[in-house]
PDB file of N, CA and C in Angstrom:
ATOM      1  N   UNK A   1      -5.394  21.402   4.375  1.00  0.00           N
ATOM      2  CA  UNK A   1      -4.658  20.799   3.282  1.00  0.00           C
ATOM      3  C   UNK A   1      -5.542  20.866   2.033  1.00  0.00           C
ATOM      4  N   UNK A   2      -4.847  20.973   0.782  1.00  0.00           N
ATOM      5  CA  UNK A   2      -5.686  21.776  -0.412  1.00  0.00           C
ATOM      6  C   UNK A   2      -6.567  19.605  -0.913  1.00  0.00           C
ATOM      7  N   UNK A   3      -7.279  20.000  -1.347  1.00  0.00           N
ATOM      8  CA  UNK A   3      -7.238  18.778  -2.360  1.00  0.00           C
ATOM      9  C   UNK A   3      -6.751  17.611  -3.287  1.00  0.00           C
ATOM     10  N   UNK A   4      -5.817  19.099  -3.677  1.00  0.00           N
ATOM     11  CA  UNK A   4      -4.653  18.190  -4.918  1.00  0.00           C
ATOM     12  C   UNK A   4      -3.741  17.850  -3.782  1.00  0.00           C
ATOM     13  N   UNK A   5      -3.436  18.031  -2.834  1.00  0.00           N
ATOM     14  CA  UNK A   5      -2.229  17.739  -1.958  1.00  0.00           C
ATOM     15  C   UNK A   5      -2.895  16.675  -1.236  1.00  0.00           C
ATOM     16  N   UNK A   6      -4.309  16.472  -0.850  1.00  0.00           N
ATOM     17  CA  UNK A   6      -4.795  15.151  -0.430  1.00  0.00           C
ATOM     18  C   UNK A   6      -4.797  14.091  -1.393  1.00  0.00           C
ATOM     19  N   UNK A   7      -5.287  14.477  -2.405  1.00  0.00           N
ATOM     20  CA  UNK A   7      -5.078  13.528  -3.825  1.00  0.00           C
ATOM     21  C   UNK A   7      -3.269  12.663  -3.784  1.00  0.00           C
ATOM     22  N   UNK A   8      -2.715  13.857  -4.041  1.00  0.00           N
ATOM     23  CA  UNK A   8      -0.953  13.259  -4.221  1.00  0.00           C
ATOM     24  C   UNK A   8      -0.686  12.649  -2.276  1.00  0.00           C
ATOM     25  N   UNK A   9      -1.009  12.865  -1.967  1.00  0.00           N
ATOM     26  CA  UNK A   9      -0.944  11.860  -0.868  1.00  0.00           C
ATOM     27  C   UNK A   9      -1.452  10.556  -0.686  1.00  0.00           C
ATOM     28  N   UNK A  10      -2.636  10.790  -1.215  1.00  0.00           N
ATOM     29  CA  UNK A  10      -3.135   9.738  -1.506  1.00  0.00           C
ATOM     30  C   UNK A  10      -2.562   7.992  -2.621  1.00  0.00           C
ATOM     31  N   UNK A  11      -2.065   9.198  -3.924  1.00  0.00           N
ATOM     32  CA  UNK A  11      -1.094   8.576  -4.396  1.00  0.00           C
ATOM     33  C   UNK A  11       0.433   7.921  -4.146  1.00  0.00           C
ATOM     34  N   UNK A  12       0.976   8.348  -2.781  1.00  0.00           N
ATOM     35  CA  UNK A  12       1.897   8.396  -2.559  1.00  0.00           C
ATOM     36  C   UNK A  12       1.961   6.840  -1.932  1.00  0.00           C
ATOM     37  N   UNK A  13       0.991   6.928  -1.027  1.00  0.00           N
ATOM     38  CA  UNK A  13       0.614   5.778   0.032  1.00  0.00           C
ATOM     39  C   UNK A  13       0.333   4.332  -0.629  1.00  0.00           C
ATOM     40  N   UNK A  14      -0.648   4.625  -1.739  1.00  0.00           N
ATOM     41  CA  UNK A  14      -1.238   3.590  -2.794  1.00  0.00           C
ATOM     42  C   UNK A  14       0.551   3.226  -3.324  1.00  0.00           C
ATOM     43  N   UNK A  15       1.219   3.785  -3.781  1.00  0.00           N
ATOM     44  CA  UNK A  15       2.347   3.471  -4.537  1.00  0.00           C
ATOM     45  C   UNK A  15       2.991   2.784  -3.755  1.00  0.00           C
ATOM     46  N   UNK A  16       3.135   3.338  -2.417  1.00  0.00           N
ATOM     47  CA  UNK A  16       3.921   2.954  -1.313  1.00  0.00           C
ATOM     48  C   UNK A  16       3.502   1.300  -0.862  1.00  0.00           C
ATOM     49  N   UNK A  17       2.411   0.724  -0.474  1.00  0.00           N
ATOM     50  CA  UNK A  17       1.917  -0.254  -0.221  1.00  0.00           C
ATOM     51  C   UNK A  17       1.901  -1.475  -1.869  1.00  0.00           C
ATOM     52  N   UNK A  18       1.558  -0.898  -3.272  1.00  0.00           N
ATOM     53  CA  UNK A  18       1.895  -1.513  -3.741  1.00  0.00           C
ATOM     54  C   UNK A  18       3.472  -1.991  -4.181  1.00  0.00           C
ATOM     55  N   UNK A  19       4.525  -0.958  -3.985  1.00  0.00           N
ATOM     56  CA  UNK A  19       5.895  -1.213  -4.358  1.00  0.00           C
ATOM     57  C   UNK A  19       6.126  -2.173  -3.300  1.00  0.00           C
ATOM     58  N   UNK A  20       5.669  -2.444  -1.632  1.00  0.00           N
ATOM     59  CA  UNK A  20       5.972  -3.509  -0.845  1.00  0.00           C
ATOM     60  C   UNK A  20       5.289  -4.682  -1.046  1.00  0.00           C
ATOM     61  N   UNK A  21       4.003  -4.641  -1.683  1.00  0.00           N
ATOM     62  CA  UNK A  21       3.310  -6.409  -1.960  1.00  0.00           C
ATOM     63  C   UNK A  21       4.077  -6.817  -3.312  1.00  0.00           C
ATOM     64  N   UNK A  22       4.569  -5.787  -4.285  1.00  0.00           N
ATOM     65  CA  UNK A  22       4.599  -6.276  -5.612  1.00  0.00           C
ATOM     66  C   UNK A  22       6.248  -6.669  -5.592  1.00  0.00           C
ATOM     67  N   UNK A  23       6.752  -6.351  -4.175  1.00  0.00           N
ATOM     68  CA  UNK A  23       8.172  -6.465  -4.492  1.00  0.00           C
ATOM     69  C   UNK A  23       8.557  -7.658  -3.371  1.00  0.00           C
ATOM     70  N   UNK A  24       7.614  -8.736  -3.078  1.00  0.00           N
ATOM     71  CA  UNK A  24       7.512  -9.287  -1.664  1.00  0.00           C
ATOM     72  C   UNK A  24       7.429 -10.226  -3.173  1.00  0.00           C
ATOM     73  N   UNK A  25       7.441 -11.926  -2.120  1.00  0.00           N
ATOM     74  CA  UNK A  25       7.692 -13.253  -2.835  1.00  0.00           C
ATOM     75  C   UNK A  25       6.098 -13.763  -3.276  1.00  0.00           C
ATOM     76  N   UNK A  26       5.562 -13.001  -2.397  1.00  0.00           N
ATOM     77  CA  UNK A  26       3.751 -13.593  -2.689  1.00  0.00           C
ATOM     78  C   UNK A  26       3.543 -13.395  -3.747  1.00  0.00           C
ATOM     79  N   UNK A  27       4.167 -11.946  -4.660  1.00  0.00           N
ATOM     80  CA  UNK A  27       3.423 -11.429  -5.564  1.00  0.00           C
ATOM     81  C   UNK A  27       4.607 -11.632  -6.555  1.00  0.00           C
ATOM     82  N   UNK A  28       5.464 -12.273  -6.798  1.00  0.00           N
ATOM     83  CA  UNK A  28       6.813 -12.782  -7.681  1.00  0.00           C
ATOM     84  C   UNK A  28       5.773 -13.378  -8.972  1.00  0.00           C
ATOM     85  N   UNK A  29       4.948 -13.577  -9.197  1.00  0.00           N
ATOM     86  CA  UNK A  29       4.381 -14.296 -10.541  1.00  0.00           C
ATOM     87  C   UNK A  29       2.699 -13.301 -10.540  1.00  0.00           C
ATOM     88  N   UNK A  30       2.267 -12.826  -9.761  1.00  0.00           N
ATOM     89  CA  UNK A  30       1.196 -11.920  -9.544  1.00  0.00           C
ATOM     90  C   UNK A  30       1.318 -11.024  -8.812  1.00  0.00           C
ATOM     91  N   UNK A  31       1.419  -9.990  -9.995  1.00  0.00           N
ATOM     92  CA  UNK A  31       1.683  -8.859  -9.216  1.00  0.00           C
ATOM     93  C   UNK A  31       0.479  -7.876  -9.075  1.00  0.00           C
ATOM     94  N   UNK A  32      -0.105  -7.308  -8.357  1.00  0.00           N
ATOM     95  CA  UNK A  32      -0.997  -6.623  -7.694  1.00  0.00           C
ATOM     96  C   UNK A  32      -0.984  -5.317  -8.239  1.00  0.00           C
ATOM     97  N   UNK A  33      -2.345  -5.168  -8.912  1.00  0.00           N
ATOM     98  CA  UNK A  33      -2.233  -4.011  -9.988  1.00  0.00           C
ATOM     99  C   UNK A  33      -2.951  -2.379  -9.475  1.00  0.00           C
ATOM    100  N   UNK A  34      -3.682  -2.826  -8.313  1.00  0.00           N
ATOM    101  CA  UNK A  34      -4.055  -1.404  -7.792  1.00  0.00           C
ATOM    102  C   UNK A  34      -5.003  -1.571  -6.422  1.00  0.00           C
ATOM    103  N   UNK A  35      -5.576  -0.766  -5.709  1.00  0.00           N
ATOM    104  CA  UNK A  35      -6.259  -1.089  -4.212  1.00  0.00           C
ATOM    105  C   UNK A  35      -7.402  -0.417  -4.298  1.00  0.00           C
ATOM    106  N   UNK A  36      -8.268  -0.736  -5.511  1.00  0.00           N
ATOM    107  CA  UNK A  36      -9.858  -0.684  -5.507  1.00  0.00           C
ATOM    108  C   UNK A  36      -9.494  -2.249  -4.962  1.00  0.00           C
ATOM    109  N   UNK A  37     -11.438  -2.596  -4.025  1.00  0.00           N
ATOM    110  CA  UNK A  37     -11.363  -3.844  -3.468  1.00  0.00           C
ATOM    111  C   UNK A  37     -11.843  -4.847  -4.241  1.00  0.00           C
ATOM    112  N   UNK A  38     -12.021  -4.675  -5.886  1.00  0.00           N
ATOM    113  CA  UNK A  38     -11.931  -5.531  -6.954  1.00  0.00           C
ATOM    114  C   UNK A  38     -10.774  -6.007  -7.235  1.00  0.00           C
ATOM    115  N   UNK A  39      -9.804  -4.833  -7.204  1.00  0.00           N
ATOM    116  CA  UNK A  39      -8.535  -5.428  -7.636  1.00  0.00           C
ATOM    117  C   UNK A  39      -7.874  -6.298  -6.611  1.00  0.00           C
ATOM    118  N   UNK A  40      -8.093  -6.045  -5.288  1.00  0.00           N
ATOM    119  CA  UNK A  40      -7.367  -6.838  -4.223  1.00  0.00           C
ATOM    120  C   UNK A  40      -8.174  -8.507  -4.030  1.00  0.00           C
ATOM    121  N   UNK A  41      -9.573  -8.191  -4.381  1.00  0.00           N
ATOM    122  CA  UNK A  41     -10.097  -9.129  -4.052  1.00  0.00           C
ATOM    123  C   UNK A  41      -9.834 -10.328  -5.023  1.00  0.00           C
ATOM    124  N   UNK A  42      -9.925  -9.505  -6.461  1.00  0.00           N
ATOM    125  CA  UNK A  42      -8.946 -10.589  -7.324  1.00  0.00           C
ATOM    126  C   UNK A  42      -7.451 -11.066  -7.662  1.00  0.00           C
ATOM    127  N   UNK A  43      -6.852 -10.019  -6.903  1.00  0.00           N
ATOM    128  CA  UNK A  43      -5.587 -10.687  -6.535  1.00  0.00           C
ATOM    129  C   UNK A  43      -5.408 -11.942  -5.452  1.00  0.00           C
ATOM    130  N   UNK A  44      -5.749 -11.383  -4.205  1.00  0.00           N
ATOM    131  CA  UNK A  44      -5.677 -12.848  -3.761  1.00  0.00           C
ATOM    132  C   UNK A  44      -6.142 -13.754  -3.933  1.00  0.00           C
ATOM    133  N   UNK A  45      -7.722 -14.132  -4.893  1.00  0.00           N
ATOM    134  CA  UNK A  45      -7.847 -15.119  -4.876  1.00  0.00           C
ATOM    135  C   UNK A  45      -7.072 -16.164  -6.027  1.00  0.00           C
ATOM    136  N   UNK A  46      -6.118 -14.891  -6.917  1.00  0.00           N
ATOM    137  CA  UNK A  46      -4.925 -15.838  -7.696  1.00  0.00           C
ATOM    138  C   UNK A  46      -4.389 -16.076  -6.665  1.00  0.00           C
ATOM    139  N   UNK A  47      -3.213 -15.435  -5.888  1.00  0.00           N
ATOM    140  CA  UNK A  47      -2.686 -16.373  -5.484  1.00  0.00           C
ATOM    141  C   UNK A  47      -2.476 -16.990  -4.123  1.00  0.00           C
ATOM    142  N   UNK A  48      -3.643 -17.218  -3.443  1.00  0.00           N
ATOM    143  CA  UNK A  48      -3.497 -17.818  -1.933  1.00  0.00           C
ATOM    144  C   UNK A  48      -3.645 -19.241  -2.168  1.00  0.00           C
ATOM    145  N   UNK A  49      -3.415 -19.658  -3.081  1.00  0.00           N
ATOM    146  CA  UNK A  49      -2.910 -21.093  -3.304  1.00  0.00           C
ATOM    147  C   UNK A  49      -2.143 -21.618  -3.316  1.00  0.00           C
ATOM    148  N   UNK A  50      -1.120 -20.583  -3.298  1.00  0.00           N
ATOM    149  CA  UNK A  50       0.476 -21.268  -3.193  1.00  0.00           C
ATOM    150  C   UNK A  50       0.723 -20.418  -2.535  1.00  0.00           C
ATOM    151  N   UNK A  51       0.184 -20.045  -1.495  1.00  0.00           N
ATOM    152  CA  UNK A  51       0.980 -19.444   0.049  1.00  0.00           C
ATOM    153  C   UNK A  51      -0.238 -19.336   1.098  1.00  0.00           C
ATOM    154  N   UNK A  52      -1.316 -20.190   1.048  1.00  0.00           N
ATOM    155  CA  UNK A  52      -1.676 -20.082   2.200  1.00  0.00           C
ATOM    156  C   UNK A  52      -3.243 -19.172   2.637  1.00  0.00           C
ATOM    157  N   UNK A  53      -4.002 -19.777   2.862  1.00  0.00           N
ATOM    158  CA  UNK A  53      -5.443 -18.791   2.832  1.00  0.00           C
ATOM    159  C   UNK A  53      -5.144 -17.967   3.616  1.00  0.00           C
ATOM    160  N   UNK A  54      -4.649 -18.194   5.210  1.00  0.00           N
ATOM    161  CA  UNK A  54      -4.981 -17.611   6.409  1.00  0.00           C
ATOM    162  C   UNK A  54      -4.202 -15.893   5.997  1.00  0.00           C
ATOM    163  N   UNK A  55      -2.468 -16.387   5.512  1.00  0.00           N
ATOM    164  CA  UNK A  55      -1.740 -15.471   5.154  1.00  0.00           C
ATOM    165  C   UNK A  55      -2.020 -14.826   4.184  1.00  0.00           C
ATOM    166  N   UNK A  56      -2.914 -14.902   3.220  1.00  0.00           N
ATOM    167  CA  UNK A  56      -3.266 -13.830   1.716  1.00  0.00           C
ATOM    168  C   UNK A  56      -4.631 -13.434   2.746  1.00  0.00           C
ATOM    169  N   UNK A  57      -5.298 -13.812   3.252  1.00  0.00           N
ATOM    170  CA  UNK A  57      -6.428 -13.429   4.054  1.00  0.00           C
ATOM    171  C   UNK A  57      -5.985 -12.366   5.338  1.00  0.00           C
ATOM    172  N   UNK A  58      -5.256 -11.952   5.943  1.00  0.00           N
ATOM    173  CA  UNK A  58      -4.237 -11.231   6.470  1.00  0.00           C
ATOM    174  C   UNK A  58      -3.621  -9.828   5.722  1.00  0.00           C
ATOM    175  N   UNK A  59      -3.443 -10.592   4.382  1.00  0.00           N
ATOM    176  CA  UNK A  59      -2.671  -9.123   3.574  1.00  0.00           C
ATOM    177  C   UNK A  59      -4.368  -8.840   3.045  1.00  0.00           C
ATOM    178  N   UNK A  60      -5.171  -9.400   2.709  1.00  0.00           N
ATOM    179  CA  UNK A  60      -6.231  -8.844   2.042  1.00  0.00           C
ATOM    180  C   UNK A  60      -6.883  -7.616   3.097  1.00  0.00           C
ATOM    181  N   UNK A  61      -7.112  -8.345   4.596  1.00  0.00           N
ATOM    182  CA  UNK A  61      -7.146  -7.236   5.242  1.00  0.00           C
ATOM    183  C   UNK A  61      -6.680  -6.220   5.663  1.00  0.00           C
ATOM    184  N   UNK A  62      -4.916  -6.122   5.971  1.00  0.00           N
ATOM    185  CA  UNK A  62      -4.119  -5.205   5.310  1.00  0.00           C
ATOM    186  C   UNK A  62      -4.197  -3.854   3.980  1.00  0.00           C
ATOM    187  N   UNK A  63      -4.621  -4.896   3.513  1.00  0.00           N
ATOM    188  CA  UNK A  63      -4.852  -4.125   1.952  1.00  0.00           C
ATOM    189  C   UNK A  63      -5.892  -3.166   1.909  1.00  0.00           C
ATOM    190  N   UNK A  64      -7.198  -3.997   2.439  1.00  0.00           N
ATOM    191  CA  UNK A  64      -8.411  -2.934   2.604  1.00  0.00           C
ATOM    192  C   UNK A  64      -8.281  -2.180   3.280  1.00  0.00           C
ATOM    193  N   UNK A  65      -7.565  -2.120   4.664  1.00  0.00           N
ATOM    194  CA  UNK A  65      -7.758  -0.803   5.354  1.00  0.00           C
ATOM    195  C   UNK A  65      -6.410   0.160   4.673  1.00  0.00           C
ATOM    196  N   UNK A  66      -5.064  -0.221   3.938  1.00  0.00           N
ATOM    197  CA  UNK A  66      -4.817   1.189   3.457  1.00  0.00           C
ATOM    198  C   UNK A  66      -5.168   1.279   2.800  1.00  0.00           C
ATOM    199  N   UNK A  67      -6.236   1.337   1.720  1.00  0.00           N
ATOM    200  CA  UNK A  67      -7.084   1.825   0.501  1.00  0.00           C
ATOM    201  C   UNK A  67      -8.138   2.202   1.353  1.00  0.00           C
ATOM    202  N   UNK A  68      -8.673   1.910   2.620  1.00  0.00           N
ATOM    203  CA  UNK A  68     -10.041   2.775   3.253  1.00  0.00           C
ATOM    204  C   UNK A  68      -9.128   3.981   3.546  1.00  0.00           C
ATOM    205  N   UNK A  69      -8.076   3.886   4.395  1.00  0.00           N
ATOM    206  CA  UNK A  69      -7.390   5.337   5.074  1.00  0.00           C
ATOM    207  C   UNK A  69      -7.071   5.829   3.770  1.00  0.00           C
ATOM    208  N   UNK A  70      -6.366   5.459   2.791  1.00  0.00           N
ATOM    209  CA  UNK A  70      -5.992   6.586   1.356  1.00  0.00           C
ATOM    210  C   UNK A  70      -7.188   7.449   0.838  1.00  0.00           C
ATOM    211  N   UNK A  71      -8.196   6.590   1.213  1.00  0.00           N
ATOM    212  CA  UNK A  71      -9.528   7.101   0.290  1.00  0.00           C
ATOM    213  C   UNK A  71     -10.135   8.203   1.187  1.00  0.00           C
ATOM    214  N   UNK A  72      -9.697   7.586   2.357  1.00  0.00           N
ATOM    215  CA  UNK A  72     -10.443   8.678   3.728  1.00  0.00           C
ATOM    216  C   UNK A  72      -9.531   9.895   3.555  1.00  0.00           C
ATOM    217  N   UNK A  73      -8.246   9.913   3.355  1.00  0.00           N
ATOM    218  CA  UNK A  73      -7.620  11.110   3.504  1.00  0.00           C
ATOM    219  C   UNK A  73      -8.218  12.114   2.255  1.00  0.00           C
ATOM    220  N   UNK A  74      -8.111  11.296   0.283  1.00  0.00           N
ATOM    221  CA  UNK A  74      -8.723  12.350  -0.280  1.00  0.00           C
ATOM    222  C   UNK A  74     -10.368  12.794  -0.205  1.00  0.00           C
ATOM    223  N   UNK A  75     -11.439  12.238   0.812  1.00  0.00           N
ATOM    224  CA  UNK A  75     -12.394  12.566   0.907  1.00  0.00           C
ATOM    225  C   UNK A  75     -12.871  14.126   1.594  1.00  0.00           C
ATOM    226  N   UNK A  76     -12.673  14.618   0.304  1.00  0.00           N
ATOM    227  CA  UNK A  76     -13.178  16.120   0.603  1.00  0.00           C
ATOM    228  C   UNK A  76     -14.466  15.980   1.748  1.00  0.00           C
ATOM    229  N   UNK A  77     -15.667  15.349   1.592  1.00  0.00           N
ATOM    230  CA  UNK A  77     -16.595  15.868   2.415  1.00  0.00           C
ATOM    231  C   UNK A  77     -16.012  15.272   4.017  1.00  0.00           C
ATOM    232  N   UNK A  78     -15.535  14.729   4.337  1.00  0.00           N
ATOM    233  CA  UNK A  78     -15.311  13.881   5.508  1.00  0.00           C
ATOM    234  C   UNK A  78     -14.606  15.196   6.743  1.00  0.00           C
ATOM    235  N   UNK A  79     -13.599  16.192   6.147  1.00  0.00           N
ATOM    236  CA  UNK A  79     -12.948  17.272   6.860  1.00  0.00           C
ATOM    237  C   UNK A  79     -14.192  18.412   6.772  1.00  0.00           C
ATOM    238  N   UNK A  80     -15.730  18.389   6.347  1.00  0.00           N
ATOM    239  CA  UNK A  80     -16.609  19.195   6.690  1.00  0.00           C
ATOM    240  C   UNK A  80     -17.019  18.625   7.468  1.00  0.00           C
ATOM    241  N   UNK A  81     -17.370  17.622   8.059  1.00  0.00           N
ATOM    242  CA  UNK A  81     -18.118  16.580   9.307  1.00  0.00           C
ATOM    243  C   UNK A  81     -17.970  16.429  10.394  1.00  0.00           C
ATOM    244  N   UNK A  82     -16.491  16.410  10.208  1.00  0.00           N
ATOM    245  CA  UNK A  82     -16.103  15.714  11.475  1.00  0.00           C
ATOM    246  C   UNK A  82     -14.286  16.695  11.724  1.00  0.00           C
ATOM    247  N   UNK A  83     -14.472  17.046  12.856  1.00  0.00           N
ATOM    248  CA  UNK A  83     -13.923  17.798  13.776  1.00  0.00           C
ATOM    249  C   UNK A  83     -12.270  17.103  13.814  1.00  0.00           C
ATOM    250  N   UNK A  84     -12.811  15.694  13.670  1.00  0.00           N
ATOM    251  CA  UNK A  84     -11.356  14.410  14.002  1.00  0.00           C
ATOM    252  C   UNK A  84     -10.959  14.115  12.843  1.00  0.00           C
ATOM    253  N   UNK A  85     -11.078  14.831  11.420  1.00  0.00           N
ATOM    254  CA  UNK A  85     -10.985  14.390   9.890  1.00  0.00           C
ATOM    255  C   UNK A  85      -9.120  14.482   9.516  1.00  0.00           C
ATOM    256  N   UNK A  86      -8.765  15.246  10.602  1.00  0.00           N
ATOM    257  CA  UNK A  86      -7.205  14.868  10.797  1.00  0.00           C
ATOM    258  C   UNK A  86      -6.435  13.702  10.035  1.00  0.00           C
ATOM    259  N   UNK A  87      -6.089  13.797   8.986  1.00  0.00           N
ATOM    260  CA  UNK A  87      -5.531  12.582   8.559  1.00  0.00           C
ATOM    261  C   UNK A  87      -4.192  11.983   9.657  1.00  0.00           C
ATOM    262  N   UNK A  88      -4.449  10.655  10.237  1.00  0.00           N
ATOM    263  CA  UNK A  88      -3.662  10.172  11.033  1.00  0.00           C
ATOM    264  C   UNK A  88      -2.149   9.375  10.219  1.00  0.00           C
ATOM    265  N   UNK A  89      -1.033  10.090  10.162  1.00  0.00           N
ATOM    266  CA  UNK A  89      -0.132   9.677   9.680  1.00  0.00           C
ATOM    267  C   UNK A  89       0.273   8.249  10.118  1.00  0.00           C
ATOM    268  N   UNK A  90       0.071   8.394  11.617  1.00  0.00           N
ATOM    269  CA  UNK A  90       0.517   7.057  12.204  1.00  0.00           C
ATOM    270  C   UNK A  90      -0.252   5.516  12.006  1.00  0.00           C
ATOM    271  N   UNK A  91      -1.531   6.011  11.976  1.00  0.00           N
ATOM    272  CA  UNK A  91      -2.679   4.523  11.116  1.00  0.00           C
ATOM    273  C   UNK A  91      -1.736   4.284  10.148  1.00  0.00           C
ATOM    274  N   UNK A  92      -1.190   5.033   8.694  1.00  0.00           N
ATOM    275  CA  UNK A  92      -1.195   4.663   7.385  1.00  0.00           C
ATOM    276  C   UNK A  92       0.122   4.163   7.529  1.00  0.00           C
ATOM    277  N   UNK A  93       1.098   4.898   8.578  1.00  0.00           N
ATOM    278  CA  UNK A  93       2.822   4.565   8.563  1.00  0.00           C
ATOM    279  C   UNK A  93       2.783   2.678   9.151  1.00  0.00           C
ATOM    280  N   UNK A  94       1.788   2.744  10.303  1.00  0.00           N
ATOM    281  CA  UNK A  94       1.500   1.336  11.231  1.00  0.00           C
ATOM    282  C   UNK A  94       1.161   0.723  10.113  1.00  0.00           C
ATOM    283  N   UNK A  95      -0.383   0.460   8.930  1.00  0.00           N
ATOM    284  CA  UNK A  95      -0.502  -0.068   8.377  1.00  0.00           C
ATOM    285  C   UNK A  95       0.556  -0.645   7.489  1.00  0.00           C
ATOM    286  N   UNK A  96       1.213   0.507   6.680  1.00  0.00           N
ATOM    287  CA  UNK A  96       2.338  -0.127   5.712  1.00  0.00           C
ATOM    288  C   UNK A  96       3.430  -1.023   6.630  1.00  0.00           C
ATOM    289  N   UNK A  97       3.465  -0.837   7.936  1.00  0.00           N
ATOM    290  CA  UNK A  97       4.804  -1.673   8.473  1.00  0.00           C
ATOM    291  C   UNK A  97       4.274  -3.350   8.669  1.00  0.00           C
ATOM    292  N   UNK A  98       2.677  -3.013   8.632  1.00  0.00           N
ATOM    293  CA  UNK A  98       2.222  -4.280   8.777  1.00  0.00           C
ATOM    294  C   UNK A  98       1.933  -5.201   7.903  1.00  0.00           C
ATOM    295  N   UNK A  99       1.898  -4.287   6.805  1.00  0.00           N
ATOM    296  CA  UNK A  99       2.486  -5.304   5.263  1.00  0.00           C
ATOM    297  C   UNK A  99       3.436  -5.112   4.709  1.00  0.00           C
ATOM    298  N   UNK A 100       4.359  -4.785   5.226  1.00  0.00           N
ATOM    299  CA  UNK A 100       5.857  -5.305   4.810  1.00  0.00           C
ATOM    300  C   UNK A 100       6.182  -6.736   5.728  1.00  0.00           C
ATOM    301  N   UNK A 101       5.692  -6.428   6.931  1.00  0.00           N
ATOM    302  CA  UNK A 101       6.024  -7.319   8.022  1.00  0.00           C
ATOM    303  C   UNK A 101       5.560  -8.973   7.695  1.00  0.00           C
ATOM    304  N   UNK A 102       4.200  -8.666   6.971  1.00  0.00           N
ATOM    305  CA  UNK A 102       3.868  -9.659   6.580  1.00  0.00           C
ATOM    306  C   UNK A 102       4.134 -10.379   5.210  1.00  0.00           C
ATOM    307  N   UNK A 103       4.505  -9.045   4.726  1.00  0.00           N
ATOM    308  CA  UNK A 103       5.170  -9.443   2.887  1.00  0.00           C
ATOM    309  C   UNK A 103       6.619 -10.369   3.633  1.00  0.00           C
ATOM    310  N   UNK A 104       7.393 -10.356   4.701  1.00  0.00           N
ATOM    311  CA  UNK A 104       8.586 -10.753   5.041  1.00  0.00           C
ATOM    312  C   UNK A 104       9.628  -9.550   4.539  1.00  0.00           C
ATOM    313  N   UNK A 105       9.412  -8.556   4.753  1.00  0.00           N
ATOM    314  CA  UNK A 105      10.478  -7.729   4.077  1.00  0.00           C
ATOM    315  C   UNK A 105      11.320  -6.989   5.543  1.00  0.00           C
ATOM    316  N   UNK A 106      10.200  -6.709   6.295  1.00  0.00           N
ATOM    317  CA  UNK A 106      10.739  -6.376   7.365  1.00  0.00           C
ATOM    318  C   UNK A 106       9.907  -6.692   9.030  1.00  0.00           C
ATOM    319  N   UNK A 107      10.952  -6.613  10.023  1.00  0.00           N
ATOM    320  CA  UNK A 107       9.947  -6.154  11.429  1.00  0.00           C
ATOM    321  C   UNK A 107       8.623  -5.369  11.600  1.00  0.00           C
ATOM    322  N   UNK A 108       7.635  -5.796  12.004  1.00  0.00           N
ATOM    323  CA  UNK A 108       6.834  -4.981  12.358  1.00  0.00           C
ATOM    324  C   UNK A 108       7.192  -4.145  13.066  1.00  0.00           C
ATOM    325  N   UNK A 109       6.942  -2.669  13.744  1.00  0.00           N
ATOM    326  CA  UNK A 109       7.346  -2.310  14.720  1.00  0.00           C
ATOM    327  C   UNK A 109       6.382  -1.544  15.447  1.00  0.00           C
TER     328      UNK A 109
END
């Protein structure tokens, strides 16, 4: 897979995970502006005050691992290394179901 096509994948996923937190009730007055772990880390700590540490502590971890897998997929050096650099569709598809699931939008599955 070329670069720019890991890149726009990359973008795709990031868009994808923010259109489900920013369109969920957590984020109705704060909305979540991107998945560097500055930006997540200062998102929840707006707002897990009015919903709950355990549950913004849940999506925060959510959050970090699809911004580790997005970042892992455009990491050019990672597919010279390692044999398993396979980007796993099913991690990133599982992850997003697991923050919708938890945004309340839908079933986990």
């Amino acid at each position: 897979m070329s670069r720019s096509r890991r890149f726009e994948q990359r973008i795709n996923i990031e868009r994808s995970a923010l259109e489900i937190i920013n369109t969920s009730e957590v984020a109705c007055e704060e909305k979540l502006a991107g998945l560097t772990a500055a930006a997540i880390e200062s998102w929840t700590s707006r707002v897990k005050e009015g919903h709950g540490e355990g549950r913004i502590m849940r999506l925060y971890e959510t959050l970090i691992s699809i911004a580790t897998e997005a970042g892992l997929l455009s990491d050019n050096s990672r597919a010279v290394f390692s044999a398993s650099a396979a980007h796993d569709n099913q991690t990133i598809d599982s992850l997003l179901g697991a923050l919708a699931a938890q945004c309340g939008l839908r079933p986990a599955s």
